[in-house]
C-alpha atoms as a PDB file:
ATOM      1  CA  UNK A   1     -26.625   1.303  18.537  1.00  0.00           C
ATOM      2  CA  UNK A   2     -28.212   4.387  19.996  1.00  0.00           C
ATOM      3  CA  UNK A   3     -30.493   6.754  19.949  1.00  0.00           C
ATOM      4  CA  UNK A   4     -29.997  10.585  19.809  1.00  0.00           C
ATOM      5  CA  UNK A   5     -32.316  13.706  20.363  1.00  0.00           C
ATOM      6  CA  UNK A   6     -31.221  17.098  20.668  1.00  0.00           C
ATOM      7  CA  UNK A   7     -32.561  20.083  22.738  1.00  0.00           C
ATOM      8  CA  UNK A   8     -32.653  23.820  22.050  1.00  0.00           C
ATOM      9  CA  UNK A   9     -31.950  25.720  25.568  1.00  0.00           C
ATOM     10  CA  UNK A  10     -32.367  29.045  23.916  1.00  0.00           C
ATOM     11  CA  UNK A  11     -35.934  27.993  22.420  1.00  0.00           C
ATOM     12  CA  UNK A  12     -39.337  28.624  24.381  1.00  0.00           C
ATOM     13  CA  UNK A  13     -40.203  25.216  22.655  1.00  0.00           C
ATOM     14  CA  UNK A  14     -39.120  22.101  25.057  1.00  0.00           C
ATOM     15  CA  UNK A  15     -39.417  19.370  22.628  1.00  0.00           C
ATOM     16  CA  UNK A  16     -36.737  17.334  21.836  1.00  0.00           C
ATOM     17  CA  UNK A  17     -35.692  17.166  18.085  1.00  0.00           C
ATOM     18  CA  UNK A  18     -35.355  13.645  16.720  1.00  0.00           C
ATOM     19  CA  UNK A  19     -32.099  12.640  15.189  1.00  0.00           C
ATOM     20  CA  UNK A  20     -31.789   8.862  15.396  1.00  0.00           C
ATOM     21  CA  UNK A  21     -34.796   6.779  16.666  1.00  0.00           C
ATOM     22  CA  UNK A  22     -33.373   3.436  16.952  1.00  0.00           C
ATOM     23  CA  UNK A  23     -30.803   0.971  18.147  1.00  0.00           C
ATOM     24  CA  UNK A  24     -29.708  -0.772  14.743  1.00  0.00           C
ATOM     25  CA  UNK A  25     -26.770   1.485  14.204  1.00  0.00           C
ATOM     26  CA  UNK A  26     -24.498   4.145  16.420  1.00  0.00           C
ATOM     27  CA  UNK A  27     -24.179   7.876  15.813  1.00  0.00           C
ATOM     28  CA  UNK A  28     -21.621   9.735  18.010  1.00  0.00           C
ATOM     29  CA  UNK A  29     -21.173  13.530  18.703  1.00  0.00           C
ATOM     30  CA  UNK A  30     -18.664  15.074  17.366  1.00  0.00           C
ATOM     31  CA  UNK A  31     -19.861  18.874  16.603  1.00  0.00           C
ATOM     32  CA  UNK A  32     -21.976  21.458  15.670  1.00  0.00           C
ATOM     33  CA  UNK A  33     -21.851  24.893  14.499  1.00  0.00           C
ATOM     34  CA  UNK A  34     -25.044  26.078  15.505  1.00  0.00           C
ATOM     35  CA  UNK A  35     -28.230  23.693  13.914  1.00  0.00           C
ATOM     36  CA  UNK A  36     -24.958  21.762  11.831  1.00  0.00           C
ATOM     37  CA  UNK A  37     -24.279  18.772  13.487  1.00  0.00           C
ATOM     38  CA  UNK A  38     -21.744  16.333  12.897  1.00  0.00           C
ATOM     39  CA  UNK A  39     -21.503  12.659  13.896  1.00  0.00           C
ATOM     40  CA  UNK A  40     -19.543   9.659  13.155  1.00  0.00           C
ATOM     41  CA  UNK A  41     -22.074   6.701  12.417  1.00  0.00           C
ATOM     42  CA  UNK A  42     -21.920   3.362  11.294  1.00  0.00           C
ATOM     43  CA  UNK A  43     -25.414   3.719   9.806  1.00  0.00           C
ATOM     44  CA  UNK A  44     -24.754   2.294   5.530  1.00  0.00           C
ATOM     45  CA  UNK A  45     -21.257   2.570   6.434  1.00  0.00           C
ATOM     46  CA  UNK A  46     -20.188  -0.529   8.609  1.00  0.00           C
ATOM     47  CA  UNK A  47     -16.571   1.089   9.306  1.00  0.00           C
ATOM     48  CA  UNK A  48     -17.877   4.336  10.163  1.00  0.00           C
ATOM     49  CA  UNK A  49     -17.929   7.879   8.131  1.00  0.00           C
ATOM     50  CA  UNK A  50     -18.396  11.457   9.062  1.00  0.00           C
ATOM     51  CA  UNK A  51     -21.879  12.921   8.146  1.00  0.00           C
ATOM     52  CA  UNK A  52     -23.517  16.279   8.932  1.00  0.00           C
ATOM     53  CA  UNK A  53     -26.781  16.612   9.563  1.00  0.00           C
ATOM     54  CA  UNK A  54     -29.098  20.257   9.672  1.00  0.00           C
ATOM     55  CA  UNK A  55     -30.938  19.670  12.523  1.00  0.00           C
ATOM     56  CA  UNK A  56     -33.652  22.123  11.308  1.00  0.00           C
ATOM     57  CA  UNK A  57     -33.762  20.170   7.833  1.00  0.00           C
ATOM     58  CA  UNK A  58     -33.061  16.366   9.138  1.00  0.00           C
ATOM     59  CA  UNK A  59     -33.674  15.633   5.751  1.00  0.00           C
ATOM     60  CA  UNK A  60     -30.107  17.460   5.061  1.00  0.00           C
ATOM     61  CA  UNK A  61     -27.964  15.072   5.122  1.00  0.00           C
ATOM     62  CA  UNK A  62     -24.118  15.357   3.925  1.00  0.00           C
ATOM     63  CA  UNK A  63     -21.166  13.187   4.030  1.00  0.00           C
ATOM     64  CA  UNK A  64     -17.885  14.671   5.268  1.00  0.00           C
ATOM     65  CA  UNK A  65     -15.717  11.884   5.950  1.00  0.00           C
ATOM     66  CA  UNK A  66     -16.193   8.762   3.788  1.00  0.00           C
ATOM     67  CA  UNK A  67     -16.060   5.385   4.453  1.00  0.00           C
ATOM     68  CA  UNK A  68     -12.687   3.936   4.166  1.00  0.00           C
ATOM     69  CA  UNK A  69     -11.425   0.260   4.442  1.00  0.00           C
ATOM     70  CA  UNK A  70     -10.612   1.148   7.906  1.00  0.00           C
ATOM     71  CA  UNK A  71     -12.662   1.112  11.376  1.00  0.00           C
ATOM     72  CA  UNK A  72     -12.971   4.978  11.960  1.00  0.00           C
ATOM     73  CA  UNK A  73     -13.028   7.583  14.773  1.00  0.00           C
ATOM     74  CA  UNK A  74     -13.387  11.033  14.691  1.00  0.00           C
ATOM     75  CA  UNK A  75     -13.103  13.916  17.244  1.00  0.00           C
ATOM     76  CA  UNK A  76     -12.832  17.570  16.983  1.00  0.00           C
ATOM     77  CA  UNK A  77     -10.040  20.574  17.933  1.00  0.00           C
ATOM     78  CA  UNK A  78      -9.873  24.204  17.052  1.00  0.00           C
ATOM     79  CA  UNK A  79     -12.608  23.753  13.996  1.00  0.00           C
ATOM     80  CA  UNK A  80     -10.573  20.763  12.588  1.00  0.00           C
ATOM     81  CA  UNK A  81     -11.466  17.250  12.669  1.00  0.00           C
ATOM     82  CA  UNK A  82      -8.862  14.156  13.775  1.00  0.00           C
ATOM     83  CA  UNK A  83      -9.572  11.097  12.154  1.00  0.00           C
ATOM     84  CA  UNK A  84      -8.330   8.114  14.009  1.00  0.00           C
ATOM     85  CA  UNK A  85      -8.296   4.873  11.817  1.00  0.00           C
ATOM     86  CA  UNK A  86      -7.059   1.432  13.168  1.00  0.00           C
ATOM     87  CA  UNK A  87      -5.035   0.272   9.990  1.00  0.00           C
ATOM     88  CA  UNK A  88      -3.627  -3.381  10.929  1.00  0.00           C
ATOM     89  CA  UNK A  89      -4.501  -2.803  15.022  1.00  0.00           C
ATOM     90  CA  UNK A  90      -2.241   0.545  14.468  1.00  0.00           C
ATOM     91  CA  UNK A  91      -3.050   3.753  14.743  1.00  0.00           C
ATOM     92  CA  UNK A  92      -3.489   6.770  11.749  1.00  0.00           C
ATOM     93  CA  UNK A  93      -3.984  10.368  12.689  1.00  0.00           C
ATOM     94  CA  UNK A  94      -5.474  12.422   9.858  1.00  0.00           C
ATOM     95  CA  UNK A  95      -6.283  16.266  10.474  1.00  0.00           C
ATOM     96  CA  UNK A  96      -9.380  17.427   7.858  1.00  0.00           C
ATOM     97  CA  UNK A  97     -11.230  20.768   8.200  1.00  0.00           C
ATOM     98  CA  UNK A  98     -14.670  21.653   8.393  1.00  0.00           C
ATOM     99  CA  UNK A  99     -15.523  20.471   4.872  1.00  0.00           C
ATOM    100  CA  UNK A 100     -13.787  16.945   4.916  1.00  0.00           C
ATOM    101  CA  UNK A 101     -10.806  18.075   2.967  1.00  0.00           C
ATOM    102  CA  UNK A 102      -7.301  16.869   4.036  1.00  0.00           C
ATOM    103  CA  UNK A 103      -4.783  18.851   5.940  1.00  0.00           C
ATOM    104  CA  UNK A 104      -2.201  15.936   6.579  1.00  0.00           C
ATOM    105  CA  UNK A 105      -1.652  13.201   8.528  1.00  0.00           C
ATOM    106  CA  UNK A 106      -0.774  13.293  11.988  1.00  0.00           C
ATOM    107  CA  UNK A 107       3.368  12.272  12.330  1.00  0.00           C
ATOM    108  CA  UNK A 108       3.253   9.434  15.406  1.00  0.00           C
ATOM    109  CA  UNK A 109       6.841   8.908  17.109  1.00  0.00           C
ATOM    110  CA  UNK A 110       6.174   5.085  16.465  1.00  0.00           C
ATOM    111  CA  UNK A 111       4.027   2.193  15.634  1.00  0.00           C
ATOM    112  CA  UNK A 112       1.440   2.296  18.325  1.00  0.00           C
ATOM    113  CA  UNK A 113      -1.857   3.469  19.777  1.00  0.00           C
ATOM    114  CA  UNK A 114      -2.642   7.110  20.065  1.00  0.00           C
ATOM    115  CA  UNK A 115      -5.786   8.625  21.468  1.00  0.00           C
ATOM    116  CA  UNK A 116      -6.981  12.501  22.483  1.00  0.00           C
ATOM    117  CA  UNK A 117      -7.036  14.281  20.053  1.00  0.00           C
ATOM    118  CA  UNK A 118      -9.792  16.266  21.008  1.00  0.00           C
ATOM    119  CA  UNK A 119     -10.149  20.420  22.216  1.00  0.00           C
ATOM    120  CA  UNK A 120     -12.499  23.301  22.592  1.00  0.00           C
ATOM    121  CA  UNK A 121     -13.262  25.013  19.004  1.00  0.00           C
ATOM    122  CA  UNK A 122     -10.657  28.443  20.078  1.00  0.00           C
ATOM    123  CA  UNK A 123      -8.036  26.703  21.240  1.00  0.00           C
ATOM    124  CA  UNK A 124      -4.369  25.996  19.070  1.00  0.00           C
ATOM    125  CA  UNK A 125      -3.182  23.291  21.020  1.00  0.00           C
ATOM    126  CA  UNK A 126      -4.227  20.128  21.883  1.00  0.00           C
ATOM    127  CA  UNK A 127      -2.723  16.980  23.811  1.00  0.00           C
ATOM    128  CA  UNK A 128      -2.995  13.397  22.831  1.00  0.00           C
ATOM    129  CA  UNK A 129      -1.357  10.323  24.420  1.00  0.00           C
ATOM    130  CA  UNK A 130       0.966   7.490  22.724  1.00  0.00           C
ATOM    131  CA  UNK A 131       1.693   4.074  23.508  1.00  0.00           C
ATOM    132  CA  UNK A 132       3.100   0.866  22.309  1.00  0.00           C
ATOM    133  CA  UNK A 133       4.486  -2.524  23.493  1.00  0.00           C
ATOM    134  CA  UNK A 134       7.234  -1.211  24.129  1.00  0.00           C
ATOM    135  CA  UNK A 135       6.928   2.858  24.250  1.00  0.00           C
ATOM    136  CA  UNK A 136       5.429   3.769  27.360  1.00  0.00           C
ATOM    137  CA  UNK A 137       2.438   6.133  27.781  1.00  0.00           C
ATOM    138  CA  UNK A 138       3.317   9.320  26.582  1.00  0.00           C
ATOM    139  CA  UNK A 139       1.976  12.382  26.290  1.00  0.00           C
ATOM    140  CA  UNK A 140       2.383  15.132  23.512  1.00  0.00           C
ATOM    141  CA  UNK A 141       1.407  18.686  22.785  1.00  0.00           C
ATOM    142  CA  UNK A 142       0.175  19.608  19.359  1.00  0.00           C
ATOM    143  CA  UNK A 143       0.036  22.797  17.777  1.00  0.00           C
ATOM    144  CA  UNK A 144      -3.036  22.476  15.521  1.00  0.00           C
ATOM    145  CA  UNK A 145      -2.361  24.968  12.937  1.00  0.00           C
ATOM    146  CA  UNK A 146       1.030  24.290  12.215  1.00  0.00           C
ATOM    147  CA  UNK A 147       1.008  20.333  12.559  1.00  0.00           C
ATOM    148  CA  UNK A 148       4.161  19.993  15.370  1.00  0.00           C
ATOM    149  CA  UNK A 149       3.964  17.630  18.012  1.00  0.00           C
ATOM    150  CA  UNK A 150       6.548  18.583  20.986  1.00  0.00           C
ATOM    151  CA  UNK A 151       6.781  16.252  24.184  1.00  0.00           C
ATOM    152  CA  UNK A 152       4.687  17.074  26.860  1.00  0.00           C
ATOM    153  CA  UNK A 153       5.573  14.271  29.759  1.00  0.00           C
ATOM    154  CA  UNK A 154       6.587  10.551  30.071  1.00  0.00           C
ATOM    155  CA  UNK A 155       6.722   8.526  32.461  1.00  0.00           C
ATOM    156  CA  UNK A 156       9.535   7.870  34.814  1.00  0.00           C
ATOM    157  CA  UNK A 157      10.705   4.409  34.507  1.00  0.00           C
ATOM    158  CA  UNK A 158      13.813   2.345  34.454  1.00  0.00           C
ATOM    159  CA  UNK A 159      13.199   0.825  30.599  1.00  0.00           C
ATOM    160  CA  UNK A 160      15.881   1.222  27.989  1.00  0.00           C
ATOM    161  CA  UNK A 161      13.427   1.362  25.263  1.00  0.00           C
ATOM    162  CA  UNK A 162      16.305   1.014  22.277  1.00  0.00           C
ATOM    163  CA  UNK A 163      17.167  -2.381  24.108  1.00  0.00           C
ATOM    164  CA  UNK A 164      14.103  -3.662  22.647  1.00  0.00           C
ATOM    165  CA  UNK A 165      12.108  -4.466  19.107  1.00  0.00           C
ATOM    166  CA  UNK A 166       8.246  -5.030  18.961  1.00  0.00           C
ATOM    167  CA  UNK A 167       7.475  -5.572  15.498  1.00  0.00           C
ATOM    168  CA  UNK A 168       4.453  -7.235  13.824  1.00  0.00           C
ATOM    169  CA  UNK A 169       3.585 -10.244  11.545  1.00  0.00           C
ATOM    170  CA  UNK A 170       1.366 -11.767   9.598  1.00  0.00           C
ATOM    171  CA  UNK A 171       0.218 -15.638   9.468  1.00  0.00           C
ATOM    172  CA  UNK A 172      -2.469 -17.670   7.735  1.00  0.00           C
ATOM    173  CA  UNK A 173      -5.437 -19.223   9.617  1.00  0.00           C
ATOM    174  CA  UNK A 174      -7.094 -22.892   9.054  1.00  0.00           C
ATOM    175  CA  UNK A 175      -9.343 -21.412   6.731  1.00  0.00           C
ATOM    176  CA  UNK A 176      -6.773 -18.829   4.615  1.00  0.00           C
ATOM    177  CA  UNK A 177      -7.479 -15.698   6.555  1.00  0.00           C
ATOM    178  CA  UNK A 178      -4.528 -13.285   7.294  1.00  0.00           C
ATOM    179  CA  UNK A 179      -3.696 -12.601  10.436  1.00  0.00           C
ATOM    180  CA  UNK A 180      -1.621  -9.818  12.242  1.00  0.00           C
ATOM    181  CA  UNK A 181       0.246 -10.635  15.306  1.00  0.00           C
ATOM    182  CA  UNK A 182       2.881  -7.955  17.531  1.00  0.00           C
ATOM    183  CA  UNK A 183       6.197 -10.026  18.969  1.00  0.00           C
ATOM    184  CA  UNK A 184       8.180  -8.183  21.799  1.00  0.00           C
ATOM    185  CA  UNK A 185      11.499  -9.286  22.584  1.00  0.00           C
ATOM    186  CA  UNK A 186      14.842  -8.223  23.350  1.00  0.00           C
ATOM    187  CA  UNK A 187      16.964  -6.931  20.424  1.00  0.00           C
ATOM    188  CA  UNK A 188      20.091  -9.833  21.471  1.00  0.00           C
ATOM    189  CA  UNK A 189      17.098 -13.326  21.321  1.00  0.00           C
ATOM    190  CA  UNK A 190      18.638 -15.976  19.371  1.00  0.00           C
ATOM    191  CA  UNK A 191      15.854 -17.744  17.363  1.00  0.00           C
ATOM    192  CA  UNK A 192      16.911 -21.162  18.743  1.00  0.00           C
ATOM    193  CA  UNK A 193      13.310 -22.369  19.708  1.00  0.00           C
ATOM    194  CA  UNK A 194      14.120 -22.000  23.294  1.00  0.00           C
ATOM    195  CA  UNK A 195      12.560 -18.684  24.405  1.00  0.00           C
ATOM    196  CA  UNK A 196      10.069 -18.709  27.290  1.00  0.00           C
ATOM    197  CA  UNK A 197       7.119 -17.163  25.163  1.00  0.00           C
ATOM    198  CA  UNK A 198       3.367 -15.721  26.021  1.00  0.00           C
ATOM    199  CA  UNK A 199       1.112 -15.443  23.530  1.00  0.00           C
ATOM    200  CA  UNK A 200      -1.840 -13.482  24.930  1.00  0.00           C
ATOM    201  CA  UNK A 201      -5.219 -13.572  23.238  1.00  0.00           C
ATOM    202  CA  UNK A 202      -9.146 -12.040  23.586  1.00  0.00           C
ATOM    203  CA  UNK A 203     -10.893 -12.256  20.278  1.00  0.00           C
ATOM    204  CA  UNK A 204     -14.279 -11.012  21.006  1.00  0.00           C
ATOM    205  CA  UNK A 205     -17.535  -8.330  21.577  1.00  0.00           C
ATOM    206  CA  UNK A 206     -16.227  -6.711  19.237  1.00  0.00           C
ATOM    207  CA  UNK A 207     -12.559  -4.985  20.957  1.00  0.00           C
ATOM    208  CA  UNK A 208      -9.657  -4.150  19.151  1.00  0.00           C
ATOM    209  CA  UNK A 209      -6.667  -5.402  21.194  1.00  0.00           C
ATOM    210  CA  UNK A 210      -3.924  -2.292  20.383  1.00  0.00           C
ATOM    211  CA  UNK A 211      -0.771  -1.660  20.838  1.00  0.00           C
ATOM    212  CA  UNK A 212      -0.332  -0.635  25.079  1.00  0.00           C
ATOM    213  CA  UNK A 213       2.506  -0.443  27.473  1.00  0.00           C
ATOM    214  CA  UNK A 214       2.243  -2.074  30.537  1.00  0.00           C
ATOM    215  CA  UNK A 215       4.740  -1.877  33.244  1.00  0.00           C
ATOM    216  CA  UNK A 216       3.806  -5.564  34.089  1.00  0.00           C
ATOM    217  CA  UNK A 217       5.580  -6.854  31.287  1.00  0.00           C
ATOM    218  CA  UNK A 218       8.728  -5.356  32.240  1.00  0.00           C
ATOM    219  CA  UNK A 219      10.500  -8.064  34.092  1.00  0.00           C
ATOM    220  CA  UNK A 220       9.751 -10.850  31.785  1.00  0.00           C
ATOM    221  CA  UNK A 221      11.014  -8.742  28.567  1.00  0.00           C
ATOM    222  CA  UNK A 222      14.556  -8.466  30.801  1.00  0.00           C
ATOM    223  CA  UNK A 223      14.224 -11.660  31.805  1.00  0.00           C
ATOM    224  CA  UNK A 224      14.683 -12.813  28.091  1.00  0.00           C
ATOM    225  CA  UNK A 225      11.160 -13.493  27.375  1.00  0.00           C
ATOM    226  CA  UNK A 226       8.990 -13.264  24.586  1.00  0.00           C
ATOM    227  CA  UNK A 227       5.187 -11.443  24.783  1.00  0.00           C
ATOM    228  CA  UNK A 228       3.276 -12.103  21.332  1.00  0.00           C
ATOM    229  CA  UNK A 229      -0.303 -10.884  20.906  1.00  0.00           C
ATOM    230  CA  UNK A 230      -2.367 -12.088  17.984  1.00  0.00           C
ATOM    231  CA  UNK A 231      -5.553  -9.810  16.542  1.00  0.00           C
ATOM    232  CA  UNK A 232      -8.270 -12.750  16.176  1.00  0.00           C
ATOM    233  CA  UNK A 233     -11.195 -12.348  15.045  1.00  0.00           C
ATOM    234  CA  UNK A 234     -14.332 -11.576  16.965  1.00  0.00           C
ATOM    235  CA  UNK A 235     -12.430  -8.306  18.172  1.00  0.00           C
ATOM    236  CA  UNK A 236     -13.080  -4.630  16.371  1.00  0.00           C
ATOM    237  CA  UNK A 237      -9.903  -4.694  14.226  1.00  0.00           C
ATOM    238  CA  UNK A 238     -11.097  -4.620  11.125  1.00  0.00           C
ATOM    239  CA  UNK A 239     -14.608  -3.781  11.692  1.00  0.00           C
ATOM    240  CA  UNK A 240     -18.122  -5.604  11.246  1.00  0.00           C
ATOM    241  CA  UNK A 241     -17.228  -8.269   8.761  1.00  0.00           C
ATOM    242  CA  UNK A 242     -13.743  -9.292  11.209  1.00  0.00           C
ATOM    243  CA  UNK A 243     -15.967  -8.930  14.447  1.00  0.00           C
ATOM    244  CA  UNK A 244     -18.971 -11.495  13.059  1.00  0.00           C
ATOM    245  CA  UNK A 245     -16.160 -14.146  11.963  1.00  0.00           C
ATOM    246  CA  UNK A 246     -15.388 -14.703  15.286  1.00  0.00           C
ATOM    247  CA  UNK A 247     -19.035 -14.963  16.866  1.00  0.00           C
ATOM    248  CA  UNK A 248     -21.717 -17.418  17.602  1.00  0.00           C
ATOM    249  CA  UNK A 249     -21.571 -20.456  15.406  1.00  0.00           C
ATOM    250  CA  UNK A 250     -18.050 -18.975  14.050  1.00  0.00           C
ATOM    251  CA  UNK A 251     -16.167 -18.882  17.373  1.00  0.00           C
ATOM    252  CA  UNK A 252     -14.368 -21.839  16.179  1.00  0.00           C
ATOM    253  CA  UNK A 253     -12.509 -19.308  13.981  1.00  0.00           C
ATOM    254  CA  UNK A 254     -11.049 -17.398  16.822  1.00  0.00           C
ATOM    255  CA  UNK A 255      -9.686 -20.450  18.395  1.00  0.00           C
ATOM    256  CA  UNK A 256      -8.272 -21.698  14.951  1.00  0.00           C
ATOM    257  CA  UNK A 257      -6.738 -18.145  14.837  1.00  0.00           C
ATOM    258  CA  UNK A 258      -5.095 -18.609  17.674  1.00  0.00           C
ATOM    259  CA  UNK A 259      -3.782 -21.969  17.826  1.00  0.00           C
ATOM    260  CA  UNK A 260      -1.954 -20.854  14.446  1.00  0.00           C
ATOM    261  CA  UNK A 261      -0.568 -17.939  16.053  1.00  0.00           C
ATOM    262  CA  UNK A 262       0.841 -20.776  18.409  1.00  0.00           C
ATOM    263  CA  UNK A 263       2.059 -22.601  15.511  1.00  0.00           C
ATOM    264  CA  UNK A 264       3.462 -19.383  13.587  1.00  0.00           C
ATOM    265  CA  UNK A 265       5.712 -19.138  16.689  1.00  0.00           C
ATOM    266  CA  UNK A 266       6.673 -22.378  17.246  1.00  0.00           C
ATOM    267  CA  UNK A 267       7.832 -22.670  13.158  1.00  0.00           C
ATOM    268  CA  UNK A 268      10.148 -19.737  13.093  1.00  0.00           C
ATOM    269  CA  UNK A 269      11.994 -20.626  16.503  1.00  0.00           C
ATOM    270  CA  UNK A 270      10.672 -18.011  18.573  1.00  0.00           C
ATOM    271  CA  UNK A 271       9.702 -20.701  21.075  1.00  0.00           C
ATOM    272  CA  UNK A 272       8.804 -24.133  21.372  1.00  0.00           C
ATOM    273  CA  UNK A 273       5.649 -26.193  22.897  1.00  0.00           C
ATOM    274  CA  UNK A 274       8.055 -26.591  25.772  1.00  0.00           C
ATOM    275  CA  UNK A 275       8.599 -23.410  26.423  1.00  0.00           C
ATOM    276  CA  UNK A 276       5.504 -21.752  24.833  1.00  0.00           C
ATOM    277  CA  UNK A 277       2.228 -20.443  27.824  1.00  0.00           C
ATOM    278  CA  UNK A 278      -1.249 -19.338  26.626  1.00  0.00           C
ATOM    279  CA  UNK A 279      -3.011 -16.456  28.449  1.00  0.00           C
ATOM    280  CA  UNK A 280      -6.172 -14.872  28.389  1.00  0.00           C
ATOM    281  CA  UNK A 281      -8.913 -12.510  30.466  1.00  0.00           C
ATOM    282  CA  UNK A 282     -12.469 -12.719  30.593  1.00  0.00           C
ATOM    283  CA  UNK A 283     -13.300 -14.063  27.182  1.00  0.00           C
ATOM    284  CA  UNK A 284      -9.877 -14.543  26.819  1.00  0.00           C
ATOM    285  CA  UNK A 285     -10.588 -17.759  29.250  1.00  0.00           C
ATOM    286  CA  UNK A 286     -12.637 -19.312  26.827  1.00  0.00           C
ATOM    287  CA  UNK A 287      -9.994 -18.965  24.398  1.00  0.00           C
ATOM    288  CA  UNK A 288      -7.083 -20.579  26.587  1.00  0.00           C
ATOM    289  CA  UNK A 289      -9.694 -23.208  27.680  1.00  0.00           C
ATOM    290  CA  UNK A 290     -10.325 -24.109  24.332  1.00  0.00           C
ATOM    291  CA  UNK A 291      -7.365 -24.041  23.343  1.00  0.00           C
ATOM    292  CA  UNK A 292      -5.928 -26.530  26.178  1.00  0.00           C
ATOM    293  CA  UNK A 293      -8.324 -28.542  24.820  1.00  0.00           C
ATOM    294  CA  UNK A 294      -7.984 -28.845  21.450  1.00  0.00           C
ATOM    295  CA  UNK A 295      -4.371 -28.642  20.841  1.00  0.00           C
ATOM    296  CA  UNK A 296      -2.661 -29.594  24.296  1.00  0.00           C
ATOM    297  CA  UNK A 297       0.566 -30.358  22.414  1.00  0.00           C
ATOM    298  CA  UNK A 298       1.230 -26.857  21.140  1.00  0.00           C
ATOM    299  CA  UNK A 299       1.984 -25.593  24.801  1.00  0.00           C
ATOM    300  CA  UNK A 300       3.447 -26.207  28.215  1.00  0.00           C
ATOM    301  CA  UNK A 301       0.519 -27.371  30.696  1.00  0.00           C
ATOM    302  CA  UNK A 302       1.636 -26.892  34.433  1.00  0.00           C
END
């Protein structure tokens, strides 16, 4: 968590008024018309909510944006808040005003990540970026009061997008727990079990793995292979609960997630222990190293 104290530059007084005092939960800026201050917090609310809080009157406290069964973000543009909730690893853009009430939801070009929405409280417009696995890095301009996206600029590069299908899936763990996964591939594979296949995993301090381009993955997409990445626990997907399944004396979950995203692919031909590669950065390492392991059988060891 954090702390937070706020200052008043136009007051002779230079105390610091107390907001948040301690590090058990995490309140972010969003804010303020004069002493009204908003934050996003996950203080009672483990998936985060919207609350507004009269700095003169700390005891004036007011929720704006409710929890919802989805990790939340919030920023703010032209005196309107974007709500950005993770459903499933995906993004959802919903546009509220000052009083929490709904204006509408945000229309995305795709399935992805999207992140920016943010601006200075006169301005109309504001730009925010989108990206999947296989949509590069885009970015669009969005007229605030009328709710229109238009391109603003993407990238140059030689990727026929259409050529190509990233969709996502859902498998069972050892223990029952449901589990998405993205799979990238060329619209022409042939589910014959024969696909060169990497199935890239973190699951851990508590990061959602989203939806991202990257150019890197270009080549072995055209190549005819397969990318798969898993959302295990231990990451930020679906908030507290999904992040402390995959920690400390539960890590074993993460791995189990894993090696059954391994077997998901293996059972519906998109690859075969032959054929199938494990990867993984950082904390990721621990995961292919357990992995290796556990269940050398599911995957081809160089």
């Amino acid at each position: 968590g954090n702390k937070i104290y706020v200052k008043n530059l136009e007051s002779v007084d230079n105390n610091f008024i107390e907001i948040q005092n301690n590090y058990l939960s995490e309140f972010n800026y969003v804010y303020n018309t004069k002493s009204k201050f908003y934050f996003y917090t996950n203080n009672d609310a483990p998936n985060f909510r919207l609350i507004s809080i009269d700095i003169n009157r700390r005891s004036n406290q007011s929720v704006v944006i409710p929890e919802k069964d989805n990790v939340l973000r919030v920023q703010s543009a032209g005196k309107y808040f974007f709500a950005n909730y993770l459903i499933d690893a995906k993004s959802k853009i919903i546009q509220y005003d000052l009083e929490g009430k709904f204006i509408r939801e945000v229309a995305l070009p795709a399935i992805g990540t999207a992140n920016g929405f943010s601006a200075k409280n006169d301005e109309i417009e504001l730009y925010y970026s989108f990206t999947s696995y296989v949509y590069p890095t885009t970015i669009f301009k969005y007229n605030i009061e009328k709710g229109i996206s238009s391109l603003y600029e993407k990238p140059k590069i030689d990727f026929e997008v259409n050529d190509y299908i990233s969709e996502q899936v859902f498998f069972t763990s050892a223990d029952g727990t449901r589990i998405p996964m993205f799979i990238t591939y060329r619209k022409s594979l042939k589910l014959n079990g024969k696909n060169p296949t990497i199935l890239y995993g973190y699951g851990g301090f508590n990061i959602s793995i989203t939806p991202r381009f990257n150019a890197s993955n270009i080549s072995w997409l055209e190549n005819g292979g397969v990318y798969a990445v898993p959302n295990l626990r231990g990451g930020g997907e679906y908030g507290k609960d999904w992040h402390d399944a995959g920690i400390k004396m539960k890590k074993q979950n993460v791995f189990d997630d894993f090696i059954s995203a391994a077997e998901y692919l293996i059972k519906n031909n998109y690859t075969s222990s032959d054929y199938l590669a494990i990867r993984g950065v950082s904390n990721g390492g621990l995961l292919v190293g357990a992995t290796m392991t556990q269940r050398p059988d599911l995957i081809k060891v160089a």
